[in-house]
C-alpha atoms as a PDB file:
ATOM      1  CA  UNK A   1     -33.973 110.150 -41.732  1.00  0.00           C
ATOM      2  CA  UNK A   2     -32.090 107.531 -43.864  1.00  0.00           C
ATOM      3  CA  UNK A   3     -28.878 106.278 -42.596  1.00  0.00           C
ATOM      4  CA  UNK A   4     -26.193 104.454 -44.670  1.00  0.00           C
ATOM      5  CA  UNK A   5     -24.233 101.471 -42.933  1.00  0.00           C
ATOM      6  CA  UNK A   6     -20.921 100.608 -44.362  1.00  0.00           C
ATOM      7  CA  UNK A   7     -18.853  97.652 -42.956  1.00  0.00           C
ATOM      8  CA  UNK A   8     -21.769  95.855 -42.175  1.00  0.00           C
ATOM      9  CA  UNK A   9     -20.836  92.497 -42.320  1.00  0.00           C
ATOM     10  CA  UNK A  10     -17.499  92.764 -40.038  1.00  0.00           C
ATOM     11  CA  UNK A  11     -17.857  92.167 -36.446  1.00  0.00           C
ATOM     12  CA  UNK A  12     -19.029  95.616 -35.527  1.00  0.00           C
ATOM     13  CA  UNK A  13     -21.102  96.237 -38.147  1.00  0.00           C
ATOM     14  CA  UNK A  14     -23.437  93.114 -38.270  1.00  0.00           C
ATOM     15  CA  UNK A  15     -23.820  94.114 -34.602  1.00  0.00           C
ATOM     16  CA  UNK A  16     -24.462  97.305 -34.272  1.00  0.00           C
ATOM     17  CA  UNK A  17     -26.813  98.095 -37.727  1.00  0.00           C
ATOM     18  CA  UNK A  18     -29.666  95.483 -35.472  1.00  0.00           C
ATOM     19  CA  UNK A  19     -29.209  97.921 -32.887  1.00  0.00           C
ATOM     20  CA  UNK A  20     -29.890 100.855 -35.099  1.00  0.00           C
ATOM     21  CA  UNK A  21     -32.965  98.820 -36.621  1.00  0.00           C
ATOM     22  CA  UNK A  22     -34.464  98.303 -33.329  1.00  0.00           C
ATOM     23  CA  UNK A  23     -33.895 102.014 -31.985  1.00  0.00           C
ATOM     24  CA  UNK A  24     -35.588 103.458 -35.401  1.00  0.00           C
ATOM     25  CA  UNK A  25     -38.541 105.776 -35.064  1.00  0.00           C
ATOM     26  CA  UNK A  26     -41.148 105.843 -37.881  1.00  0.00           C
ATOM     27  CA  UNK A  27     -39.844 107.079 -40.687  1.00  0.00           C
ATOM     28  CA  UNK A  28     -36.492 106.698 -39.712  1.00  0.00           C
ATOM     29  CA  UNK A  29     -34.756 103.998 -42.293  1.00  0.00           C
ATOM     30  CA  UNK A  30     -31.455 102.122 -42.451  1.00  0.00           C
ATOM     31  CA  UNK A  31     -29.502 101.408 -45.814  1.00  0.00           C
ATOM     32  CA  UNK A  32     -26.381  98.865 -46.162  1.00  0.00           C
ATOM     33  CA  UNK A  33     -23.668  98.832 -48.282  1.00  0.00           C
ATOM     34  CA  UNK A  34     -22.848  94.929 -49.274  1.00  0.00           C
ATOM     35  CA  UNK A  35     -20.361  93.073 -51.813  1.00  0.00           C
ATOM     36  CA  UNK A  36     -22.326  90.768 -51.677  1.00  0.00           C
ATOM     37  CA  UNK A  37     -26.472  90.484 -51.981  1.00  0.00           C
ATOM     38  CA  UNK A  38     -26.889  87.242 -50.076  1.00  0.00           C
ATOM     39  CA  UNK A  39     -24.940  89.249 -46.629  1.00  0.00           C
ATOM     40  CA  UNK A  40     -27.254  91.501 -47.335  1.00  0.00           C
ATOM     41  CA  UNK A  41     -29.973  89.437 -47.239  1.00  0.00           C
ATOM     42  CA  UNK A  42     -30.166  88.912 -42.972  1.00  0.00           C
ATOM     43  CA  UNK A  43     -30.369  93.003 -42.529  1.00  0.00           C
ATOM     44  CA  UNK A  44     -33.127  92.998 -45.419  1.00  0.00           C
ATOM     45  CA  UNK A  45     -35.469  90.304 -43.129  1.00  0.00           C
ATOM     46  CA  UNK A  46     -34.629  93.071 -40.344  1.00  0.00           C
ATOM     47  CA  UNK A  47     -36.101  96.050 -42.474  1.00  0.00           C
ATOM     48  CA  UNK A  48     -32.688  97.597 -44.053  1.00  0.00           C
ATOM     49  CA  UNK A  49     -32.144  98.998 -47.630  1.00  0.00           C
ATOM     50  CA  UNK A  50     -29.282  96.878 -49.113  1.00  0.00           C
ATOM     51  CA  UNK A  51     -27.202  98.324 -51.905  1.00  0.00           C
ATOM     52  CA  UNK A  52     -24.611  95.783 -53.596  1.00  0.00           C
ATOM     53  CA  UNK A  53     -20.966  97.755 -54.631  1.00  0.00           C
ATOM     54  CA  UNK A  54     -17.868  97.707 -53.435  1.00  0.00           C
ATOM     55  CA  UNK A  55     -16.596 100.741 -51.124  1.00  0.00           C
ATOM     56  CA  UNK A  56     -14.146 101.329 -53.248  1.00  0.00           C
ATOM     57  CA  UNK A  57     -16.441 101.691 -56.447  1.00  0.00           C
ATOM     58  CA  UNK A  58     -17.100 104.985 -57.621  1.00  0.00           C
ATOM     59  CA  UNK A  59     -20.367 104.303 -58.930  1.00  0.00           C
ATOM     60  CA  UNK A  60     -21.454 102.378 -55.964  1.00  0.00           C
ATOM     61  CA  UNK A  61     -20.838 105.428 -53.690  1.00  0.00           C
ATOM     62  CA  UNK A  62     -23.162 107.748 -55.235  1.00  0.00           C
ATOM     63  CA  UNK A  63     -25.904 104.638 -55.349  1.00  0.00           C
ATOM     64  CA  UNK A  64     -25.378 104.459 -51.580  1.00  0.00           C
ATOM     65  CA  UNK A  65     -25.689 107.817 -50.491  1.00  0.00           C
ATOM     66  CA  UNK A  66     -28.247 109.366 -52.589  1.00  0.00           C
ATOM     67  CA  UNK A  67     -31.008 110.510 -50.516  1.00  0.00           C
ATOM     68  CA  UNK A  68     -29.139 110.035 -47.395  1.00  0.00           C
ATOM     69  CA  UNK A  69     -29.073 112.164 -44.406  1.00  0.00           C
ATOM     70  CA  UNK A  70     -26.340 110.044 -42.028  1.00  0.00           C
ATOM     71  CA  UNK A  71     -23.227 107.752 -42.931  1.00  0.00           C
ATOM     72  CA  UNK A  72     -21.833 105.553 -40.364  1.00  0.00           C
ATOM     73  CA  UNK A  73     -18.631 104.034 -42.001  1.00  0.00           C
ATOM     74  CA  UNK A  74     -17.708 101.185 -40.010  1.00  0.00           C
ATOM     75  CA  UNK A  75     -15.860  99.581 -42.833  1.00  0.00           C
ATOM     76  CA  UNK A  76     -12.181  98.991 -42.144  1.00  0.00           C
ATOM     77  CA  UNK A  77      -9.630  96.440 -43.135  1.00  0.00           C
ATOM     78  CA  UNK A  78      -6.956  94.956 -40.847  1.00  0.00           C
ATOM     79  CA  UNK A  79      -5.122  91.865 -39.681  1.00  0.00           C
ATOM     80  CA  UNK A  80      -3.249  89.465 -42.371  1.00  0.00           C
ATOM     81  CA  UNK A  81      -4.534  91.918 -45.450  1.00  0.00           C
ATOM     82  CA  UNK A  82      -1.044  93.627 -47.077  1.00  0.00           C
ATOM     83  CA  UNK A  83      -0.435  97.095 -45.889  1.00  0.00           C
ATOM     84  CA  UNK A  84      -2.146  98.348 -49.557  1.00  0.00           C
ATOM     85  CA  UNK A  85      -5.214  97.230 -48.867  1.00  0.00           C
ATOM     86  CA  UNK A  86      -5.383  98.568 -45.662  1.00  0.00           C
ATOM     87  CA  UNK A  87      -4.708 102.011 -46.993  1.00  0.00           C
ATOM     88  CA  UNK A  88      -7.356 101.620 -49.925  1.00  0.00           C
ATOM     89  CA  UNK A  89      -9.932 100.656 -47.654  1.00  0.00           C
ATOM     90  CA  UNK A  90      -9.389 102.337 -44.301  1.00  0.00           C
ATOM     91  CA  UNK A  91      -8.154 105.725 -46.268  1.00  0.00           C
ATOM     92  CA  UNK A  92      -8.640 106.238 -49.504  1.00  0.00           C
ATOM     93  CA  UNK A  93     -12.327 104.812 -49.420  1.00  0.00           C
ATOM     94  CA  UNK A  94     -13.198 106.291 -46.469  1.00  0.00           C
ATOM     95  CA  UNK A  95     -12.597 109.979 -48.074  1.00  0.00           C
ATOM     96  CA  UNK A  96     -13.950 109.090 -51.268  1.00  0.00           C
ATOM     97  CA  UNK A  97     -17.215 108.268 -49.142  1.00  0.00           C
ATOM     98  CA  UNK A  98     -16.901 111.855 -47.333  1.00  0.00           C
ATOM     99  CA  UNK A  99     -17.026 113.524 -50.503  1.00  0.00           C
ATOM    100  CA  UNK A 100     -19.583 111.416 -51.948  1.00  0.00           C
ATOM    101  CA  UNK A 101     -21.498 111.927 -48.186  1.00  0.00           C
ATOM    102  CA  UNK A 102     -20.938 115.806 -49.055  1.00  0.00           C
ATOM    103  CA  UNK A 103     -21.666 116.425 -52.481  1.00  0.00           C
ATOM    104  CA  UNK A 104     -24.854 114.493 -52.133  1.00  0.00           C
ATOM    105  CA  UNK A 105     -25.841 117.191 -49.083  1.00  0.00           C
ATOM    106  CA  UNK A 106     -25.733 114.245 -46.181  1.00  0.00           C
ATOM    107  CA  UNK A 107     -25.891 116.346 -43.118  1.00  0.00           C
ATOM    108  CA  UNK A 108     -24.264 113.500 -40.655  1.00  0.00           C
ATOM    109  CA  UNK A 109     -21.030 111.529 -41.211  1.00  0.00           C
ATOM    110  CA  UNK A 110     -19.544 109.052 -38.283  1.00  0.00           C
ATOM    111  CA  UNK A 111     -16.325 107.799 -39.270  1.00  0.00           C
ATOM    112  CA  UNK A 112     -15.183 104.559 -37.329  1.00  0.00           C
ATOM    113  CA  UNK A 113     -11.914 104.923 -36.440  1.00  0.00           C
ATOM    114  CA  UNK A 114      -9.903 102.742 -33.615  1.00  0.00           C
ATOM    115  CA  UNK A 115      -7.255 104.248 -30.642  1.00  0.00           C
ATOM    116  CA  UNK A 116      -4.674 102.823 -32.197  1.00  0.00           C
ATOM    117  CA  UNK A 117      -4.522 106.359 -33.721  1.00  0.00           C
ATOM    118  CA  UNK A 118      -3.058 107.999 -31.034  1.00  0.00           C
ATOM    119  CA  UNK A 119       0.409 105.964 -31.576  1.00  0.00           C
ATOM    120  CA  UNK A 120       2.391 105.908 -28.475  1.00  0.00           C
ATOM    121  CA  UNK A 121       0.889 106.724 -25.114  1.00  0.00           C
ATOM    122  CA  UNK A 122       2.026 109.842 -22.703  1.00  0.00           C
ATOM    123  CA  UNK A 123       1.782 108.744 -19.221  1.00  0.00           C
ATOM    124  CA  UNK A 124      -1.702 108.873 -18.539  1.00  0.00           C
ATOM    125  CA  UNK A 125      -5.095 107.810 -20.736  1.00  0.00           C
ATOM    126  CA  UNK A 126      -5.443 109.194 -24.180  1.00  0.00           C
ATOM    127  CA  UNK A 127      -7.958 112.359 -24.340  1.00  0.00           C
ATOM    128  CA  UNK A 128      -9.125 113.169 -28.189  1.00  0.00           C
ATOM    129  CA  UNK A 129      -7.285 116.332 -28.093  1.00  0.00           C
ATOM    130  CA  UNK A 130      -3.960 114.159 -28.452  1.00  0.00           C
ATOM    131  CA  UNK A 131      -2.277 114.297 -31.134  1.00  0.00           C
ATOM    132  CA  UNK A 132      -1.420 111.308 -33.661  1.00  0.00           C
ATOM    133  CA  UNK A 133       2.182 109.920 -32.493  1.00  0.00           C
ATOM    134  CA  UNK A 134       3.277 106.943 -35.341  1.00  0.00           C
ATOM    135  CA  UNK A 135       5.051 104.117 -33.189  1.00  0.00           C
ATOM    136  CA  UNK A 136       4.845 101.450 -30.472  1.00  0.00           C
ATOM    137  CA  UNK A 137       4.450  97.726 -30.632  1.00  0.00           C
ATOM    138  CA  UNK A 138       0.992  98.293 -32.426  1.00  0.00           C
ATOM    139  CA  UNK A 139       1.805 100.884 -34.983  1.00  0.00           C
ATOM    140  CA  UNK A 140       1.238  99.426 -38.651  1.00  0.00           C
ATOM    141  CA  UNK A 141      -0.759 100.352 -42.089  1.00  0.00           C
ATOM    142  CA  UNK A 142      -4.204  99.831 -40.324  1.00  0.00           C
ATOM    143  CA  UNK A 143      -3.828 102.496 -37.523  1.00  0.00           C
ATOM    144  CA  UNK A 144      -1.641 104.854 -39.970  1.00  0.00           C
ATOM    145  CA  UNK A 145      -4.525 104.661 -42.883  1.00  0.00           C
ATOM    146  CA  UNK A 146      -7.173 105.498 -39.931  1.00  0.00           C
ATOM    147  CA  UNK A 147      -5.523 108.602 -38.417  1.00  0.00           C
ATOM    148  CA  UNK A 148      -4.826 109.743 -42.333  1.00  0.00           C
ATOM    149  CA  UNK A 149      -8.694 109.417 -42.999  1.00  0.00           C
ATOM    150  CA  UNK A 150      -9.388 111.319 -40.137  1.00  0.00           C
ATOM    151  CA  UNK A 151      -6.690 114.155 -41.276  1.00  0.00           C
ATOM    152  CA  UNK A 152      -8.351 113.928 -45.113  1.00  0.00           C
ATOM    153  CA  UNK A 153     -11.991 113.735 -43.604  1.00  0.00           C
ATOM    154  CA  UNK A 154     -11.699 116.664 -41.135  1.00  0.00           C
ATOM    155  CA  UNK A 155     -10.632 119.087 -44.168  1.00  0.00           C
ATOM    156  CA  UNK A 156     -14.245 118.476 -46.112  1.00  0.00           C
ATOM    157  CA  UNK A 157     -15.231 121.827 -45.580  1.00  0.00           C
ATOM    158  CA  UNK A 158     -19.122 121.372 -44.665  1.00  0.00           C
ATOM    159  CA  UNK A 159     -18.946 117.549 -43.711  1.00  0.00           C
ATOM    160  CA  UNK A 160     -20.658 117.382 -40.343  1.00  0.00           C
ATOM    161  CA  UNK A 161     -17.814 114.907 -39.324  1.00  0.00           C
ATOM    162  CA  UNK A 162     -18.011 113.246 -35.996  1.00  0.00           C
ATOM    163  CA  UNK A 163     -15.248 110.583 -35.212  1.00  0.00           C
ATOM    164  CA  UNK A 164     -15.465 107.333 -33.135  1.00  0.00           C
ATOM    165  CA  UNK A 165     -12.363 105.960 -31.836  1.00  0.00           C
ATOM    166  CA  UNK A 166     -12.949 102.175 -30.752  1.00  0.00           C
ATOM    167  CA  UNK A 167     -10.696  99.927 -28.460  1.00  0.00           C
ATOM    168  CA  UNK A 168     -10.577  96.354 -28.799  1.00  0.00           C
ATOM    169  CA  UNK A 169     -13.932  95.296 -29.484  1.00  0.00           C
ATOM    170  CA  UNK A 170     -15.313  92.141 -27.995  1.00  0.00           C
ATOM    171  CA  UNK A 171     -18.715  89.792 -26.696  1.00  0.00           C
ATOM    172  CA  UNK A 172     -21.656  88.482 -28.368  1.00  0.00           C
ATOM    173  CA  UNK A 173     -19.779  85.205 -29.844  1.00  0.00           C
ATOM    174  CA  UNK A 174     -16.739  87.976 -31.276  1.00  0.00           C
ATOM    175  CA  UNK A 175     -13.517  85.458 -31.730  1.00  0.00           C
ATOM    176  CA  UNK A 176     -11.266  88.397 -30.542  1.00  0.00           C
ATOM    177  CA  UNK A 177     -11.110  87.917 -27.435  1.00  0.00           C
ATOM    178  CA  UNK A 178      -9.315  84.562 -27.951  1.00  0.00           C
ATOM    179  CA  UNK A 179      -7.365  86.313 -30.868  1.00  0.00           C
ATOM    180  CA  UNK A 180      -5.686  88.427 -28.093  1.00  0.00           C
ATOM    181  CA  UNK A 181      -3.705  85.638 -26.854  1.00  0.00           C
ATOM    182  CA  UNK A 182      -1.605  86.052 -31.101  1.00  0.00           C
ATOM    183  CA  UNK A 183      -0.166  89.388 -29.059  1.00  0.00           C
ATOM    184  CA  UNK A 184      -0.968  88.747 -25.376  1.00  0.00           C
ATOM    185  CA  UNK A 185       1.597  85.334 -25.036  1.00  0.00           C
ATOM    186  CA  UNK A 186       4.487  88.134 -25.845  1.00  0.00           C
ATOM    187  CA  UNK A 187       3.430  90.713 -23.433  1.00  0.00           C
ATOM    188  CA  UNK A 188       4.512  91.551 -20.321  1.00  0.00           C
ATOM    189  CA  UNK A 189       2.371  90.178 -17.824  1.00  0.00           C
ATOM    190  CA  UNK A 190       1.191  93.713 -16.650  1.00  0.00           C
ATOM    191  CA  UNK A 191       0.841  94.891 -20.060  1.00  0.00           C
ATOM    192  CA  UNK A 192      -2.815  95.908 -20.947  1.00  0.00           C
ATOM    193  CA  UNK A 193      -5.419  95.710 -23.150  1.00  0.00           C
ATOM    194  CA  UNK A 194      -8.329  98.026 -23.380  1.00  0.00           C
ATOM    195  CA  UNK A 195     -11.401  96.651 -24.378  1.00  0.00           C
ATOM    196  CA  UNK A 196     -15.073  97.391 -24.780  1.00  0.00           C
ATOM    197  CA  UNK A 197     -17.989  95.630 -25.549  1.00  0.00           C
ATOM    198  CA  UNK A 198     -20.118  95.274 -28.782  1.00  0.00           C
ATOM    199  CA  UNK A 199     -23.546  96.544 -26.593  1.00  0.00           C
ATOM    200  CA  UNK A 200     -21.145  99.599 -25.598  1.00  0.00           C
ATOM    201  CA  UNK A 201     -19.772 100.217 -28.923  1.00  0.00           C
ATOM    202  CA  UNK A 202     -22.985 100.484 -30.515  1.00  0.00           C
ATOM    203  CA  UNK A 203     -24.211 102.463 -27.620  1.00  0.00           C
ATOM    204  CA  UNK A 204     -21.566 104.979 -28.169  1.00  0.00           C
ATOM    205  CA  UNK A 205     -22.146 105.234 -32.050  1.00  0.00           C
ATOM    206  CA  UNK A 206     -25.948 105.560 -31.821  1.00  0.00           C
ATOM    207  CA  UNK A 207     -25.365 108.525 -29.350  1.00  0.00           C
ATOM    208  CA  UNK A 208     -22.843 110.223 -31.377  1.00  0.00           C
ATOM    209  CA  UNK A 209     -24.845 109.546 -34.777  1.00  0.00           C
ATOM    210  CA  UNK A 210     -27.950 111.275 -32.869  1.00  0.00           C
ATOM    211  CA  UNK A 211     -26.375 113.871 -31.015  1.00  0.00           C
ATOM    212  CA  UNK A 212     -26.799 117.429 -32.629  1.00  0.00           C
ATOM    213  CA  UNK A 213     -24.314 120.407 -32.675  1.00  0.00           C
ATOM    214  CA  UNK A 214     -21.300 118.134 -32.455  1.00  0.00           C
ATOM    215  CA  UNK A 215     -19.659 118.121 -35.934  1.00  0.00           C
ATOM    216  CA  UNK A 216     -16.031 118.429 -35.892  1.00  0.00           C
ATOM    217  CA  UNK A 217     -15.769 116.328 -32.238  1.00  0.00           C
ATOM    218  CA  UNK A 218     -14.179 112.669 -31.760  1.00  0.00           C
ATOM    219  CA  UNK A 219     -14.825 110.499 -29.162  1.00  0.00           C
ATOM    220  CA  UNK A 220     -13.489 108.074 -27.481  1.00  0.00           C
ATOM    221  CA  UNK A 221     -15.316 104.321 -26.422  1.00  0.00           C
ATOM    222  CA  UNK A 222     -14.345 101.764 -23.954  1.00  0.00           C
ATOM    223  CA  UNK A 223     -14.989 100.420 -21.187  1.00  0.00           C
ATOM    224  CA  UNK A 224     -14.134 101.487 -17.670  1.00  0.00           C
ATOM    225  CA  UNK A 225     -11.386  98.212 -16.990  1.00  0.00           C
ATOM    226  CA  UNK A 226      -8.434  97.473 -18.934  1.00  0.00           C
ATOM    227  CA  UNK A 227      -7.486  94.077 -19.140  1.00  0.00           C
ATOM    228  CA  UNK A 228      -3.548  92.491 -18.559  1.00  0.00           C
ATOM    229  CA  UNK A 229      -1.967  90.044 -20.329  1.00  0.00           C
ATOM    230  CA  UNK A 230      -2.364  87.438 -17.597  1.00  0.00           C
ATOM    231  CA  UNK A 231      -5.991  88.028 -17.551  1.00  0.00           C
ATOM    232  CA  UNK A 232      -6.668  87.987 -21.198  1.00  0.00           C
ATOM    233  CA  UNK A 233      -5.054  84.498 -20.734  1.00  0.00           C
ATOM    234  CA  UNK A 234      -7.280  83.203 -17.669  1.00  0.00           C
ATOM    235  CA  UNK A 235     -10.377  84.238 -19.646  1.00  0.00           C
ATOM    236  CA  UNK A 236      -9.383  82.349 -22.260  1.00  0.00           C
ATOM    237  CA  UNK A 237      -8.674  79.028 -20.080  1.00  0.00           C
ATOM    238  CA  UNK A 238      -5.258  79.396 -21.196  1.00  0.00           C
ATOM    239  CA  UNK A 239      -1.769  78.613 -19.424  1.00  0.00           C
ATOM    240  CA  UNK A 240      -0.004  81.466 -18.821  1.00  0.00           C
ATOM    241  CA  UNK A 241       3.600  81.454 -20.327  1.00  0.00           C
ATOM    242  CA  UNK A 242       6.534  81.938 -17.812  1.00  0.00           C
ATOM    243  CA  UNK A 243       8.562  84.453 -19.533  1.00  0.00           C
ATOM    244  CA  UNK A 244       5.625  87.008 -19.459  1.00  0.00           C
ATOM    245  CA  UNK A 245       6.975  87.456 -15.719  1.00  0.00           C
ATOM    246  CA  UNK A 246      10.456  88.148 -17.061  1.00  0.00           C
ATOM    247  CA  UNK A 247       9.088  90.622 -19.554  1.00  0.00           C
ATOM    248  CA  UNK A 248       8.966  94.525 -19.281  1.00  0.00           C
ATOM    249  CA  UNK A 249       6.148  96.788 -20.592  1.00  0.00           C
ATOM    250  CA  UNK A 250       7.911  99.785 -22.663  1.00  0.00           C
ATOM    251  CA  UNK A 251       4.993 101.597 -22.623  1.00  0.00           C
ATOM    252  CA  UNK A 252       2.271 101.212 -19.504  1.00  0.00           C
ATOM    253  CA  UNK A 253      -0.169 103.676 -20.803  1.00  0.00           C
ATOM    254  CA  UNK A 254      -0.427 102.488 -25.010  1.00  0.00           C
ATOM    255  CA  UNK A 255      -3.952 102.907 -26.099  1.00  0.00           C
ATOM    256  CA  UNK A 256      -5.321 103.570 -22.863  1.00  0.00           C
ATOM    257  CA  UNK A 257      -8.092 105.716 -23.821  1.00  0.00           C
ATOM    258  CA  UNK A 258      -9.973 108.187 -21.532  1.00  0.00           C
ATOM    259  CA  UNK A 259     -13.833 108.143 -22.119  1.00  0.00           C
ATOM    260  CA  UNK A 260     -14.012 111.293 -20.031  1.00  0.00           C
ATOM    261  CA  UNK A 261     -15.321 113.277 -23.058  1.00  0.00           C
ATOM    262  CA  UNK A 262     -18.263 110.912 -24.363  1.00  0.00           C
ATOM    263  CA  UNK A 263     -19.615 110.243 -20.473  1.00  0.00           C
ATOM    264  CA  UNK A 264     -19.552 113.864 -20.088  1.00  0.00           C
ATOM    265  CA  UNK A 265     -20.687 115.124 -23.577  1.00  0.00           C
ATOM    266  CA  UNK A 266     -23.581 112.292 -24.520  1.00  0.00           C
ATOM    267  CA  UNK A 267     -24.565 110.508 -21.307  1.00  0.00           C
ATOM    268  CA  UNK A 268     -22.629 107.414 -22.397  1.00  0.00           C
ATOM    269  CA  UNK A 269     -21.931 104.707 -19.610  1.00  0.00           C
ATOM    270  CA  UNK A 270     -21.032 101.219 -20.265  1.00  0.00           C
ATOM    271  CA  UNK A 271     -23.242  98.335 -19.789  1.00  0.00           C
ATOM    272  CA  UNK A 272     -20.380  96.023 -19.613  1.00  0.00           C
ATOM    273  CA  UNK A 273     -17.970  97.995 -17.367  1.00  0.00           C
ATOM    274  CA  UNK A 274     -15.862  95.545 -17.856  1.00  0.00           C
ATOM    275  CA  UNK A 275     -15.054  92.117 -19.311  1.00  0.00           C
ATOM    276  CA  UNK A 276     -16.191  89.993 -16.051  1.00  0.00           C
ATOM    277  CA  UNK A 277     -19.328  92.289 -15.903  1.00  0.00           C
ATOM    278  CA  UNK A 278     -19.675  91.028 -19.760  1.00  0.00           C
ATOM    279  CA  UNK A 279     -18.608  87.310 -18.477  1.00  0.00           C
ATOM    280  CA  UNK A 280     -20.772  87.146 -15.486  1.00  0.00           C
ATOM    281  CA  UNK A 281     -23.741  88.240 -17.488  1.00  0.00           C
ATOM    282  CA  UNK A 282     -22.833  85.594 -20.053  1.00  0.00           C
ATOM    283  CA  UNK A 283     -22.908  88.350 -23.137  1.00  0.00           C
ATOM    284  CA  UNK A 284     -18.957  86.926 -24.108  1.00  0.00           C
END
């Protein structure tokens, strides 16, 4: 089995294609997709195929999936990049790899998506069979282009399409968690976050690459605590503004995902069920 990598030099991917190395059997190989050869060049000392191109090249593409038999595109492009570039990567790249994935017969394809998808929440946590609903305070071009690859991606007839919705990915020396205080000082103090560490994430894609019979399902990853606004600030060591007392959430239940499907389904459980677990173990 030879599985592609894209994205492998964001803050998921560097973490999770180690993971996959480690978990290999014989025969079992791991290729990456780079811009550049020297970020390729860690993952080669580890035992990984690295291909040079650019996801958005063409030509690159069929270089990176010939001979494959999984894709795991964990590329994606967010924060501070204009809204066009978000779409090119996160979309338009992302289908051009599915058909790439499919004409060149690769029988597995993971997209990485995030549960910012799901748009505005309904009451309760977000099951996979929920529709996409545009809006709330963390609607933009990066969740929009994400739920439209998933659209274009699902109608591949014959890709073996498995989708992996992630929350707000932290640990392991990841900057995001102090990032959260950019949105978390203008929160309402109950307003929360959910989160889920980089051993879970990988967990959760390395049981959905490997599962069989269960093309055409998404999942759902997190962990089991969402965090508030006041927390996210006492983790950081940071004072806690007044006015997030005087604040209001409009919408208790945004992106509060149930993993109901993926405990059930593929045995997944958390190793980090939540961020003090992760804290306490020192894996932040």
């Amino acid at each position: 089995m030879l599985t592609l990598v894209t994205g492998t030099t964001g803050q998921v991917g560097r973490r999770f294609v180690p993971r996959l190395l480690a978990q290999s059997r014989p025969g079992e190989r791991v290729r990456v997709l780079v811009r550049d050869a020297g970020r390729g060049e860690p993952f080669a000392e580890l035992g990984a195929e690295v291909v040079v191109g650019d996801l958005r090249d063409t030509e690159a593409l069929g270089k990176a999936v010939a001979g494959v038999d999984a894709v795991v595109n964990v590329a994606a492009s967010f924060r501070g990049v204009p809204d066009e570039e978000a779409r090119a990567v996160n979309r338009d790249a992302a289908v051009e790899l599915g058909r790439a994935a499919l004409a060149a017969g690769v029988s597995r394809f993971v997209q990485v998506s995030t549960g910012l998808v799901y748009g505005t929440g309904r009451g309760r946590p977000l099951t996979e069979d929920d529709e996409s609903r545009p809006g709330g305070t963390m609607w933009g071009a990066y969740p929009e282009s994400k739920a439209a690859a998933e659209r274009e991606l699902r109608a591949l007839e014959g890709l073996d399409l498995r989708i992996a919705r992630l929350p707000f990915v932290y640990g392991e020396g990841d900057p995001h968690l102090a990032q959260s205080l950019m949105w978390a000082k203008n929160w309402a103090s109950n307003q929360r976050l959910h989160v889920g560490h980089h051993a879970d994430v990988a967990q959760g894609l390395l049981r959905i690459l490997h599962a069989p019979g269960i093309g055409g399902r998404a999942y759902n990853i997190a962990d089991d605590a969402p965090v508030t606004a006041v927390e996210l600030h006492q983790l950081n060591g940071a004072e806690i503004p007044g006015e997030l007392y005087e604040r209001v959430d409009p919408d208790p239940w945004l992106v509060i995902m149930s993993t109901e499907r993926i405990r059930r389904e593929l045995g997944y459980r958390p190793v980090y069920p939540s961020v003090y677990a992760a804290r306490d173990a020192g894996a932040l």
